[in-house]
C-alpha atoms as a PDB file:
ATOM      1  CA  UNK A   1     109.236  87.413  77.320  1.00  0.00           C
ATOM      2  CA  UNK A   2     110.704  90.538  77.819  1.00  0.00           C
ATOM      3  CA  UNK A   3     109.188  93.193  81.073  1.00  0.00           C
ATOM      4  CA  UNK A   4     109.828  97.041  81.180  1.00  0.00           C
ATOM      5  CA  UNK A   5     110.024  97.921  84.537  1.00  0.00           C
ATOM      6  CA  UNK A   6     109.373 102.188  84.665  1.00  0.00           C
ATOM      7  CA  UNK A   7     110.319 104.208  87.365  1.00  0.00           C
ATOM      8  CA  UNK A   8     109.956 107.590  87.824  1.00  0.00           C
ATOM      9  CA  UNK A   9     112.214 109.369  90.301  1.00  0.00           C
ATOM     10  CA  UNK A  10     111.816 112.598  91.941  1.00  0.00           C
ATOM     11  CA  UNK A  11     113.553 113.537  95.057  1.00  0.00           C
ATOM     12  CA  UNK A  12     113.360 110.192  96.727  1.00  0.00           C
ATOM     13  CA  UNK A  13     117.052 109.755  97.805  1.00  0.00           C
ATOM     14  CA  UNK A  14     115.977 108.249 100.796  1.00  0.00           C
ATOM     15  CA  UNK A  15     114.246 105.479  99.427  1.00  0.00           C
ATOM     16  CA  UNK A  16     115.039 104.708  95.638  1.00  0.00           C
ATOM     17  CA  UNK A  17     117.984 101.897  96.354  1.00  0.00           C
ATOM     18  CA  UNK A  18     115.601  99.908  98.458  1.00  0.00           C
ATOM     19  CA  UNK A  19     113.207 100.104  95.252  1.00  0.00           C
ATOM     20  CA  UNK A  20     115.757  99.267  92.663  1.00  0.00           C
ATOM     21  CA  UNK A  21     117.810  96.740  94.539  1.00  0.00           C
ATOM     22  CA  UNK A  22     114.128  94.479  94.657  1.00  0.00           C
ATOM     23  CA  UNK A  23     114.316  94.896  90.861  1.00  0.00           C
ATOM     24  CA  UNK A  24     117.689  93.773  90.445  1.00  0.00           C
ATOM     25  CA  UNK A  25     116.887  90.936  92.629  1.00  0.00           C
ATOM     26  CA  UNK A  26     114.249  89.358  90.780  1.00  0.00           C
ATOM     27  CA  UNK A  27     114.077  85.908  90.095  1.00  0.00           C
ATOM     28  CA  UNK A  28     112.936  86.234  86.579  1.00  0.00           C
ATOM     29  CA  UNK A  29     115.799  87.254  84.152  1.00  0.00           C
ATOM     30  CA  UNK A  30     114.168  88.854  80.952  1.00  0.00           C
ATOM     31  CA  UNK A  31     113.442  92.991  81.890  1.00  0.00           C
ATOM     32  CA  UNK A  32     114.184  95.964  81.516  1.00  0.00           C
ATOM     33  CA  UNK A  33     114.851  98.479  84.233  1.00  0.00           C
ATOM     34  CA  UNK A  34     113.606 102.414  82.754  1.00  0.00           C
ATOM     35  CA  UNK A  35     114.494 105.546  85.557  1.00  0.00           C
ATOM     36  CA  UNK A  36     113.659 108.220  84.709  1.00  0.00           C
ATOM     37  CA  UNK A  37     114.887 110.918  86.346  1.00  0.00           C
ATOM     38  CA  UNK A  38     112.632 114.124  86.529  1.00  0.00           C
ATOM     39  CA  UNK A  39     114.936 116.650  87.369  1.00  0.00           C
ATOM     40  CA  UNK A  40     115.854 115.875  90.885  1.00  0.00           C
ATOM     41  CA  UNK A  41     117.899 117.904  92.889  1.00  0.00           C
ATOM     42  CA  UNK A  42     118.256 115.938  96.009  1.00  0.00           C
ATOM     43  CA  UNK A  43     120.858 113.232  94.904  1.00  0.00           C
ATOM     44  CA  UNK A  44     118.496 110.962  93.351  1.00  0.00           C
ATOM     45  CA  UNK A  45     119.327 112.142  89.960  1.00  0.00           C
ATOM     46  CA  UNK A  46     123.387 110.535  90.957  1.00  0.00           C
ATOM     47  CA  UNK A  47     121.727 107.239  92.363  1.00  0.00           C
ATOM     48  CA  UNK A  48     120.113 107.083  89.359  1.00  0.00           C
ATOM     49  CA  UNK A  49     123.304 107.366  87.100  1.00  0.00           C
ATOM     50  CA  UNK A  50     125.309 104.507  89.559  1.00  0.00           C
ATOM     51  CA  UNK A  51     123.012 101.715  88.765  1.00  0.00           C
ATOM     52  CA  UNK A  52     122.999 102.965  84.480  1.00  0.00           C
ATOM     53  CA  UNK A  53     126.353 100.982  84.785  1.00  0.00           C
ATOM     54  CA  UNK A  54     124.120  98.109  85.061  1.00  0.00           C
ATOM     55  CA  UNK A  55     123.411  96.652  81.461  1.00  0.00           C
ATOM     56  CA  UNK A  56     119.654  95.604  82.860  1.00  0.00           C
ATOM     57  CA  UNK A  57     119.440  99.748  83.321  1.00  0.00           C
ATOM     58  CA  UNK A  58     118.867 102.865  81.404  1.00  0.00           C
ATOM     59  CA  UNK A  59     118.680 105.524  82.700  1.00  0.00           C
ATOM     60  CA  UNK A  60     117.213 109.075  80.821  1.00  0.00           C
ATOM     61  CA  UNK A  61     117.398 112.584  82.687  1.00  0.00           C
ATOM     62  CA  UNK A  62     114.179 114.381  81.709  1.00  0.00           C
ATOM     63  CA  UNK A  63     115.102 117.961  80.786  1.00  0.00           C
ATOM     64  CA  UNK A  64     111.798 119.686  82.537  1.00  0.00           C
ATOM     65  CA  UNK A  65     110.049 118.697  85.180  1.00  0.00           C
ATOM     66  CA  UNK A  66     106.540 117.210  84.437  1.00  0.00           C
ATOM     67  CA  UNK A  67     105.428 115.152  87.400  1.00  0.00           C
ATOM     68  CA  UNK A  68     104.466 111.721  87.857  1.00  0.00           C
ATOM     69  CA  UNK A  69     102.305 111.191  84.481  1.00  0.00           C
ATOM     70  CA  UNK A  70     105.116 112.696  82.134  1.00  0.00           C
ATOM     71  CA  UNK A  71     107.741 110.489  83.725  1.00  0.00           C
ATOM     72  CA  UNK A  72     105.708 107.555  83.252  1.00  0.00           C
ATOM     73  CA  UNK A  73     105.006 108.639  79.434  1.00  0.00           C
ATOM     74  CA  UNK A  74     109.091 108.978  78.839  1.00  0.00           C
ATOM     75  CA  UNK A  75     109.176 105.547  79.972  1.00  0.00           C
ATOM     76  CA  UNK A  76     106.572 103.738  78.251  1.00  0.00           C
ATOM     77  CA  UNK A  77     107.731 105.722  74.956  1.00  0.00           C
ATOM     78  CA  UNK A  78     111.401 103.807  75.359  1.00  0.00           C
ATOM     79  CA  UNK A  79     110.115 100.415  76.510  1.00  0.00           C
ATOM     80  CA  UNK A  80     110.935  97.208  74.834  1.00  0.00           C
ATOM     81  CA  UNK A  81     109.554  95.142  76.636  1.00  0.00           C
ATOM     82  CA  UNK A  82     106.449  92.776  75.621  1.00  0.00           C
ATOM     83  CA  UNK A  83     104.833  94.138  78.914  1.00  0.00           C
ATOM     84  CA  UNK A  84     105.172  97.239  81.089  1.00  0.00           C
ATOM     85  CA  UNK A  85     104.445  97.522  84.787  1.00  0.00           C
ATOM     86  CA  UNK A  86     105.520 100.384  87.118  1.00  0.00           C
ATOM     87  CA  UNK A  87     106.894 100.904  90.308  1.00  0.00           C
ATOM     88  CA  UNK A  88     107.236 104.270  91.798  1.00  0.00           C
ATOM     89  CA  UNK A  89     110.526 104.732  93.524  1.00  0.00           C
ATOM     90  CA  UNK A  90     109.890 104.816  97.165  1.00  0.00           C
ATOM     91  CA  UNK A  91     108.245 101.091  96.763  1.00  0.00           C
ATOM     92  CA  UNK A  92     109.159  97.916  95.656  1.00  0.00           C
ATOM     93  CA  UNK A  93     108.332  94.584  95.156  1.00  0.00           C
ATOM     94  CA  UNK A  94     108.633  91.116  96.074  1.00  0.00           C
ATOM     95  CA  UNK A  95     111.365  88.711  94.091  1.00  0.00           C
ATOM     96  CA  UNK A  96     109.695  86.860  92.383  1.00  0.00           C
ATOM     97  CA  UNK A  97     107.376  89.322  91.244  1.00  0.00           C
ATOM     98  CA  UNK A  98     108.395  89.187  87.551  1.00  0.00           C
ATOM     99  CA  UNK A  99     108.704  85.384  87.270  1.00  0.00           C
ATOM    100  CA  UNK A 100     104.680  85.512  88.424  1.00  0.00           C
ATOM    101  CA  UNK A 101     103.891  87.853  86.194  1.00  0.00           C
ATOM    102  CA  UNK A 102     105.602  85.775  83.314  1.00  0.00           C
ATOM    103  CA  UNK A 103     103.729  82.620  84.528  1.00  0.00           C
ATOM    104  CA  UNK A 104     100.535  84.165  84.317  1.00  0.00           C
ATOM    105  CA  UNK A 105     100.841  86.230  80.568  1.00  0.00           C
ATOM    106  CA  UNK A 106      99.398  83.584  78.652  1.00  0.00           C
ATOM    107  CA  UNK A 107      98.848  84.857  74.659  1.00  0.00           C
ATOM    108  CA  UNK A 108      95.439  85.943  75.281  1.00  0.00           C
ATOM    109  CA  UNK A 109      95.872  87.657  77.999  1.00  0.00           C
ATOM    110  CA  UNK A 110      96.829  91.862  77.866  1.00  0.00           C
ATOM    111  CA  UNK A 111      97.142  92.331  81.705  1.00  0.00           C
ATOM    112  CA  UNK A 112      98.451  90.763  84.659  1.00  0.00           C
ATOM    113  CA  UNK A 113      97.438  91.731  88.072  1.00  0.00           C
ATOM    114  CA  UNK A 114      99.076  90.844  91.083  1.00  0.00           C
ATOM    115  CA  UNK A 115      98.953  91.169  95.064  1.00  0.00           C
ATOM    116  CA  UNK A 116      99.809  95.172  96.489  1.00  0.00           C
ATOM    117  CA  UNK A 117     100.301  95.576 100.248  1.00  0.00           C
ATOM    118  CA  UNK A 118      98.707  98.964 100.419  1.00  0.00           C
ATOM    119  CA  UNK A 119     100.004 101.539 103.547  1.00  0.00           C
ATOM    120  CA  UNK A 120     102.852  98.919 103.818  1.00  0.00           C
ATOM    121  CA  UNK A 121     105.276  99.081 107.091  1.00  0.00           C
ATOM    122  CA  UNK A 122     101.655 101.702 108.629  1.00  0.00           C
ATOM    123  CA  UNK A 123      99.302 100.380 111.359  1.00  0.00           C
ATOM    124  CA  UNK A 124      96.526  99.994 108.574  1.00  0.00           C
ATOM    125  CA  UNK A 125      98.555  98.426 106.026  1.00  0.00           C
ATOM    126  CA  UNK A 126      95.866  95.695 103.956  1.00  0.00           C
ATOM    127  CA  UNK A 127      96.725  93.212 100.862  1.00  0.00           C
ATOM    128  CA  UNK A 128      94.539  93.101  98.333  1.00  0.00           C
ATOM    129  CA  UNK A 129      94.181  90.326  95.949  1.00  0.00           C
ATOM    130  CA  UNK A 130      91.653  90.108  93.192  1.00  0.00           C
ATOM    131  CA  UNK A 131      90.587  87.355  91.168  1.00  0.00           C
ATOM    132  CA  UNK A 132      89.202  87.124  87.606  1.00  0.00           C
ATOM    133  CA  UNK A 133      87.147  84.799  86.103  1.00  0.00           C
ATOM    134  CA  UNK A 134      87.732  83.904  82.005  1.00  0.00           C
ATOM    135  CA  UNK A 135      85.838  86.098  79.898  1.00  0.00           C
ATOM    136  CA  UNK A 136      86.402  90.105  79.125  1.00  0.00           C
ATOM    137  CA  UNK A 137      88.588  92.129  80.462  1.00  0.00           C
ATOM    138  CA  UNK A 138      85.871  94.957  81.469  1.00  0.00           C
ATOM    139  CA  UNK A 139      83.449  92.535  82.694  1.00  0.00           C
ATOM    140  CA  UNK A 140      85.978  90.397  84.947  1.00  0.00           C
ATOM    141  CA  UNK A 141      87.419  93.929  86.375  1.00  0.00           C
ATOM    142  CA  UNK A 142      83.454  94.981  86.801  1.00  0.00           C
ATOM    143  CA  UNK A 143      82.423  91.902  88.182  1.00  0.00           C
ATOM    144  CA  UNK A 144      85.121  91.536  90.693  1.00  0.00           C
ATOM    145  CA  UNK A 145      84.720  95.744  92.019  1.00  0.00           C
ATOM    146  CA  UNK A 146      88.437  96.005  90.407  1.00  0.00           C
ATOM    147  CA  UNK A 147      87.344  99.784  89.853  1.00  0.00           C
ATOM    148  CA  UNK A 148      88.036 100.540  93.633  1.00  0.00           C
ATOM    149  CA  UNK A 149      91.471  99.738  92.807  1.00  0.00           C
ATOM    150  CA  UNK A 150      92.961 101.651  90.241  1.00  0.00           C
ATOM    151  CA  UNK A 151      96.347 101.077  90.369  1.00  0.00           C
ATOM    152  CA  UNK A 152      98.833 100.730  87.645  1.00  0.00           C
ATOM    153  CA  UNK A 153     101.203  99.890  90.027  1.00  0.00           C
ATOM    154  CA  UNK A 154     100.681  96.127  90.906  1.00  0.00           C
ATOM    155  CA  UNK A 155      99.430  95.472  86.834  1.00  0.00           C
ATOM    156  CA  UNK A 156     101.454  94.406  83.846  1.00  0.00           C
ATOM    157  CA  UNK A 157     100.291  95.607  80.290  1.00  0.00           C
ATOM    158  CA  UNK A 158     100.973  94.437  76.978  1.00  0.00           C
ATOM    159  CA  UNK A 159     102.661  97.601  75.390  1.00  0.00           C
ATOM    160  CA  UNK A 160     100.424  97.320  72.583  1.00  0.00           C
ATOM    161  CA  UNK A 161      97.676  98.405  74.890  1.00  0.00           C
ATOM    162  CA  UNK A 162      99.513 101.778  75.079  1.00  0.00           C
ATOM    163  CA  UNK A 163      99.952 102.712  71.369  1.00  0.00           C
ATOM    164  CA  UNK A 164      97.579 105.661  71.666  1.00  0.00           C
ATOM    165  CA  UNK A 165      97.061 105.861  75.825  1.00  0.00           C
ATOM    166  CA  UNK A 166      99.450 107.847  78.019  1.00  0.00           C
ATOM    167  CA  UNK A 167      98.899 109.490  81.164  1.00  0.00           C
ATOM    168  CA  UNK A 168      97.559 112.685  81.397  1.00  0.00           C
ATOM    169  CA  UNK A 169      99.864 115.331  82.343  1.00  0.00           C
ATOM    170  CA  UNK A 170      98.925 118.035  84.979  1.00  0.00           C
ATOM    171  CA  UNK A 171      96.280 115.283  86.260  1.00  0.00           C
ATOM    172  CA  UNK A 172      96.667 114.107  90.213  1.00  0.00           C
ATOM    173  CA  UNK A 173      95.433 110.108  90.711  1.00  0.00           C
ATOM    174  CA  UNK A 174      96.459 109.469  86.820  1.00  0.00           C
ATOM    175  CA  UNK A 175      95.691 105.627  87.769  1.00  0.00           C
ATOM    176  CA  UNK A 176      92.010 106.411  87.698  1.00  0.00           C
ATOM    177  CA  UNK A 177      92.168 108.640  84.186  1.00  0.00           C
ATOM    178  CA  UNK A 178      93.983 105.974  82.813  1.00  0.00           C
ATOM    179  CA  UNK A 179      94.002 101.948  83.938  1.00  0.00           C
ATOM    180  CA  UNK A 180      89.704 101.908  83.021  1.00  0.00           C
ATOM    181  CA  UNK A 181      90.959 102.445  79.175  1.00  0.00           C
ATOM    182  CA  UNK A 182      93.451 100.057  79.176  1.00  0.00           C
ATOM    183  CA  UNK A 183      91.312  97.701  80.672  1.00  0.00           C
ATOM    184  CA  UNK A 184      88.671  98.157  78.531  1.00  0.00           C
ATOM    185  CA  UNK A 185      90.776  97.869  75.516  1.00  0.00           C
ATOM    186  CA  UNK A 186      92.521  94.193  76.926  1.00  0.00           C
ATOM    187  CA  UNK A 187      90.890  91.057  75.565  1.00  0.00           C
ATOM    188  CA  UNK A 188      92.312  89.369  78.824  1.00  0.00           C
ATOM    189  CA  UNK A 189      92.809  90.267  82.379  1.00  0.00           C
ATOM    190  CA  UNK A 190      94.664  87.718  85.138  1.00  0.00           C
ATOM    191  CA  UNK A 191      95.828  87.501  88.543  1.00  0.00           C
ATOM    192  CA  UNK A 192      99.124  85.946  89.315  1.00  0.00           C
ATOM    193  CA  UNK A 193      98.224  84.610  92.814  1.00  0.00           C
ATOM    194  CA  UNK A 194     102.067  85.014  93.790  1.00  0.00           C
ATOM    195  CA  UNK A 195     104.155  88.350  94.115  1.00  0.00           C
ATOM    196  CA  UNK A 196     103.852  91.434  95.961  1.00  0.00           C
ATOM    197  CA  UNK A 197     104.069  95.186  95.112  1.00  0.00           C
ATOM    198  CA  UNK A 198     104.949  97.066  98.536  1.00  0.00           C
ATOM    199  CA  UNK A 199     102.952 100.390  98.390  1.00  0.00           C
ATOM    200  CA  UNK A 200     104.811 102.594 101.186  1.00  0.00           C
ATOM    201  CA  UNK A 201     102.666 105.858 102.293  1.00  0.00           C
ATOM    202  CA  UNK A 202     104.549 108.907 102.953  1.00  0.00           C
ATOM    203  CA  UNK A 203     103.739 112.085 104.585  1.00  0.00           C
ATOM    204  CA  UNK A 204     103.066 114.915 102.534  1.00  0.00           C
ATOM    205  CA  UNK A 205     102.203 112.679  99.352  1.00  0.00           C
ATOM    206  CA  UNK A 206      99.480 112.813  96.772  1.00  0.00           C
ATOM    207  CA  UNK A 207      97.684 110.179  98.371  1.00  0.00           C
ATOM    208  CA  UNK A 208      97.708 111.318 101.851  1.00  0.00           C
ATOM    209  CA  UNK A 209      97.520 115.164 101.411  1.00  0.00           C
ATOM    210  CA  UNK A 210      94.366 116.693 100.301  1.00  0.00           C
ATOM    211  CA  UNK A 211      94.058 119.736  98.137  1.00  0.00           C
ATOM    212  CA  UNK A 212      91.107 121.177  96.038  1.00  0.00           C
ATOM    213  CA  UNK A 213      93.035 120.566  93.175  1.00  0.00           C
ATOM    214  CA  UNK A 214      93.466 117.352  93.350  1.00  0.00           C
ATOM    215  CA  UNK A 215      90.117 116.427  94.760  1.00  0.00           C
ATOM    216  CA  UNK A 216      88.949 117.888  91.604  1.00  0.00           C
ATOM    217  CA  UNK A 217      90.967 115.448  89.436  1.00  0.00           C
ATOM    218  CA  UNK A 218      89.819 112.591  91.692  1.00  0.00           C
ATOM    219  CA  UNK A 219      85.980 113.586  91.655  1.00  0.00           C
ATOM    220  CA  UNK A 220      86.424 113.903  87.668  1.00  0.00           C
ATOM    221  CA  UNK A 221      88.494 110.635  87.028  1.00  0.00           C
ATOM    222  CA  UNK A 222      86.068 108.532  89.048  1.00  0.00           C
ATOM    223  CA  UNK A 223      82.637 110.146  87.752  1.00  0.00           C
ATOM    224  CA  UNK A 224      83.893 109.417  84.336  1.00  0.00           C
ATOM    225  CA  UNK A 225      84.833 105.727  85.460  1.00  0.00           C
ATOM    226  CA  UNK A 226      81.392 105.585  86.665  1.00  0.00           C
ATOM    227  CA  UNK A 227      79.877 107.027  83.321  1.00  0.00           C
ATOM    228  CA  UNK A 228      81.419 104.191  81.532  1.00  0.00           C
ATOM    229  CA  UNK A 229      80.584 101.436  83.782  1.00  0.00           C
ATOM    230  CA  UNK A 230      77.213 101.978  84.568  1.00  0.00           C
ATOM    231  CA  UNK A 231      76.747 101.151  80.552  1.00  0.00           C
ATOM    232  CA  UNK A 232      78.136  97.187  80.943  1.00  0.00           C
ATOM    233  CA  UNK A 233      75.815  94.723  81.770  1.00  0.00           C
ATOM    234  CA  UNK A 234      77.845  93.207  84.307  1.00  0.00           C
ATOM    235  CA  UNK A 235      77.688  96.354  86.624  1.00  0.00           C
ATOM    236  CA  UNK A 236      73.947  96.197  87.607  1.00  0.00           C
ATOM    237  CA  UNK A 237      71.701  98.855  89.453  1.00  0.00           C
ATOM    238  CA  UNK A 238      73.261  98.469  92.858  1.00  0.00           C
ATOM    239  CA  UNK A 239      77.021  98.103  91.870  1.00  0.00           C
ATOM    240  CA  UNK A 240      75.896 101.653  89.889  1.00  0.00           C
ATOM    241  CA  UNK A 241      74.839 103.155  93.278  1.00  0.00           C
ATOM    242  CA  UNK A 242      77.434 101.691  95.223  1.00  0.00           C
ATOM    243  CA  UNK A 243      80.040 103.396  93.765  1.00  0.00           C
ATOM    244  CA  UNK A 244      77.897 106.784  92.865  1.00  0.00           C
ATOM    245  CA  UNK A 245      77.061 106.464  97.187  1.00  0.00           C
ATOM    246  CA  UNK A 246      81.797 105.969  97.031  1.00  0.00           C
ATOM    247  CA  UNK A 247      81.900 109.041  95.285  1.00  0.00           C
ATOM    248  CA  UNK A 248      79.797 111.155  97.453  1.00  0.00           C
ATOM    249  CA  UNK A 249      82.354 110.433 100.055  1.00  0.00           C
ATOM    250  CA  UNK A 250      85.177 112.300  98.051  1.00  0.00           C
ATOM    251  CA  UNK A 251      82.963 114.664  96.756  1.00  0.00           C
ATOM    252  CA  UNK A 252      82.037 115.792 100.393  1.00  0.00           C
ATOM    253  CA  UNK A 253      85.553 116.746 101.334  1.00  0.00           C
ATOM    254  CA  UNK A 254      85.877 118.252  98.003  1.00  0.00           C
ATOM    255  CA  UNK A 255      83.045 120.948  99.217  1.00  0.00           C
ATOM    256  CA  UNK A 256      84.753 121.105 102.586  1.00  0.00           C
ATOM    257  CA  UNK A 257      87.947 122.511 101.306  1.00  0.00           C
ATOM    258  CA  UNK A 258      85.823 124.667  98.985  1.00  0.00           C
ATOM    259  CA  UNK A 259      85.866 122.857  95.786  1.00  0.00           C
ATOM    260  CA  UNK A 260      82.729 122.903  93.399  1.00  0.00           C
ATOM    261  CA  UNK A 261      79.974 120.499  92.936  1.00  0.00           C
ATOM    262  CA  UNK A 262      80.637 118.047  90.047  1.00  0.00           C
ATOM    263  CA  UNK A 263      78.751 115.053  90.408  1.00  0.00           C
ATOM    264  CA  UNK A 264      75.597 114.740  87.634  1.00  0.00           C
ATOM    265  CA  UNK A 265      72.345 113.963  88.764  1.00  0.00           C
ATOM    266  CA  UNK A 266      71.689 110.450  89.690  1.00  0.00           C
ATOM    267  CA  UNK A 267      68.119 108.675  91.022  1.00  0.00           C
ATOM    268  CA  UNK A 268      69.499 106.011  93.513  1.00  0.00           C
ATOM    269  CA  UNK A 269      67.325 102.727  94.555  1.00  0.00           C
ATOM    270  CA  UNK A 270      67.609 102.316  98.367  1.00  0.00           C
ATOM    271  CA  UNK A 271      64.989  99.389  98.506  1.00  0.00           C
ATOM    272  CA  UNK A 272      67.432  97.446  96.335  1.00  0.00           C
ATOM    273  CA  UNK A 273      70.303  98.793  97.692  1.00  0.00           C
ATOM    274  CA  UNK A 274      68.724  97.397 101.176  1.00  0.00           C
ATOM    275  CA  UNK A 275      68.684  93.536  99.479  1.00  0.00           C
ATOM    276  CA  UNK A 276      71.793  93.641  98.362  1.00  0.00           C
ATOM    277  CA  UNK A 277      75.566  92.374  99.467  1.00  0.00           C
ATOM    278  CA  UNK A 278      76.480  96.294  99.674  1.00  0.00           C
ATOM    279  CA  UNK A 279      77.856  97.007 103.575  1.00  0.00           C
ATOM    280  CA  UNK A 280      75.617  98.484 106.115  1.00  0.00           C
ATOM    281  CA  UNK A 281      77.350 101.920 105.148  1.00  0.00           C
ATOM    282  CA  UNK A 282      76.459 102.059 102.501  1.00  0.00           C
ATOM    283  CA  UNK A 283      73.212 100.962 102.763  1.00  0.00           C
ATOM    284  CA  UNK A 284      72.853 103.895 105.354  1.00  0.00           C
ATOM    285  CA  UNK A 285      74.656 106.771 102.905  1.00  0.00           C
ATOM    286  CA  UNK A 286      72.240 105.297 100.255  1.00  0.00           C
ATOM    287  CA  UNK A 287      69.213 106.038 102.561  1.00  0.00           C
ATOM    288  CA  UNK A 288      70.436 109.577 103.065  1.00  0.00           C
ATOM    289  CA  UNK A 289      71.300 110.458  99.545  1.00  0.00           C
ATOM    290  CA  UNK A 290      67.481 109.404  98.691  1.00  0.00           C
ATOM    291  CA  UNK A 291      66.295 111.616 101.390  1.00  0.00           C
ATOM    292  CA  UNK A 292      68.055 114.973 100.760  1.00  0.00           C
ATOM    293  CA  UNK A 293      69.327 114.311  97.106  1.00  0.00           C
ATOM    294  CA  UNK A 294      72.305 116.908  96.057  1.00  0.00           C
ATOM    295  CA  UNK A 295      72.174 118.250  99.874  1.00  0.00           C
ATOM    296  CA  UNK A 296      73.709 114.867 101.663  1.00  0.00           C
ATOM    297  CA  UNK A 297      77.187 115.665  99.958  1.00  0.00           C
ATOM    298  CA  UNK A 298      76.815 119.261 101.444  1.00  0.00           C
ATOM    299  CA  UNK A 299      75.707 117.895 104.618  1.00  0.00           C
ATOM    300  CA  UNK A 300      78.215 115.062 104.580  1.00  0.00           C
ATOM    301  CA  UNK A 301      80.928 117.895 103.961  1.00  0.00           C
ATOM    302  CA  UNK A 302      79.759 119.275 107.505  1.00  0.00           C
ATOM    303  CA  UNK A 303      80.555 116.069 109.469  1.00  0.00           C
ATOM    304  CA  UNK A 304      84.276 116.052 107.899  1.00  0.00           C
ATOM    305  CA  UNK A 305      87.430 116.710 110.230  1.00  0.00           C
END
């Protein structure tokens, strides 16, 4: 079984031969390795054409810059592979990442998940590891609170699942726009117990630098995750509040940096809330949204370094 392996490079010179070198390590044989350069300027774009002497390589120079999402979408377009995961350029993964993710792609199954060390080589750094029970993809994802993880980067997907999904373009946190419709399409999902995706933070990144723009894109992707889950039957009145009471959080430092208000209007149930397995934060935020309604995000906002 064949993997594509995408990786979009832009200006990481510093850090894309640590993140290749892991792929061309792997254990497992059968892959693909897809840069694709986005018009770097910083060397990265020569890196990238060193290792296209590598048969396992190909390596495409994007004419335009597009960002993350359009990189990603010139990769997935020239996969062959019978699954696609991605690996952004200043990470990497584990050895035998692949070989797990071969192990666990049974025919039924459309997507592979596997361990991410999130912050990795940081004082906060955390591994997460999910597990799925056998049933629907949605409802194992939902029933397991996969939707605070988002990430495309430590999943594999069948390509099929992509025939008429890309990422949007122009969109900050894509993951979160984009890995709830894949999942929902996938008969299967897994976890391959074994493997690791190394998720490095850097300074002045997406992820750790906050703008109004892309607060806006994260507020929108994750009330429209919310929309969709709070149909299932497997996400229940207080996994609906839960992540509504999430939200707030985001939507809060939205308003502080002078974004607008964009969550809908939502009736939460704190005496249920109270009796469930939800932390004592939340319990608490829960509490306080019920008191002062659309004015605890406002409030919250106030509180915000």
């Amino acid at each position: 079984m064949k993997i594509s392996i995408v990786v979009p490079v832009y200006q990481v010179v510093q850090w894309i031969e640590k993140c290749v070198d892991s792929l061309l390590s792997q254990t497992y044989t059968d892959y693909e390795v897809i840069l694709v350069d986005d018009c770097s300027t910083d060397g990265s774009e020569s890196v990238c054409d060193r290792y296209g002497s590598d048969s396992r390589v190909t390596v495409v120079h994007r004419s335009e810059n597009g960002g993350l999402s359009a990189a990603r979408n010139t990769g997935i377009d020239l996969a062959r592979g019978e699954f696609i995961t991605f690996v952004d350029s200043d990470d990497f993964i584990a050895p035998d990442t692949l070989a797990a993710i071969a192990e666990a792609a049974a025919d039924d199954v459309d997507i592979v998940e596997y361990p991410i060390n999130i912050g990795y080589g940081s004082p906060g750094a955390t591994v997460y590891r999910n597990s799925y029970g056998i049933g629907n993809a949605l409802d194992c994802w939902t029933e397991s609170r996969g939707y605070f993880h988002c990430y495309s980067a430590n999943k594999a997907f069948r390509r099929t699942l992509w025939n008429d999904i890309r990422f949007p373009e122009g969109k900050c946190y894509e993951d979160v726009f984009t890995v709830p419709r894949l999942i929902a399409r996938a008969r299967r999902i897994c976890f391959a117990p074994t493997g690791m995706y190394y998720y490095c933070r850097r300074d002045g990144s997406i992820s750790t630098t906050y703008t109004v723009g892309n607060l806006t894109d994260f507020v929108t992707a994750e009330v429209a995750l919310w929309d969709m889950l709070k149909t299932r039957t497997t996400f229940d009145k207080c996994r609906t509040d839960e992540l509504f009471i999430t939200i707030c959080n985001w939507q809060a430092m939205l308003l502080r940096l002078g974004g607008n208000y964009l969550l809908p209007r939502h009736k939460v149930s704190p005496l249920k809330m109270l009796c469930s397995d939800c932390s004592a934060k939340i319990k608490v935020k829960t509490l306080l949204y019920a008191l002062f309604g659309k004015s605890y995000c406002r409030l919250l906002a106030k509180t915000l370094k």
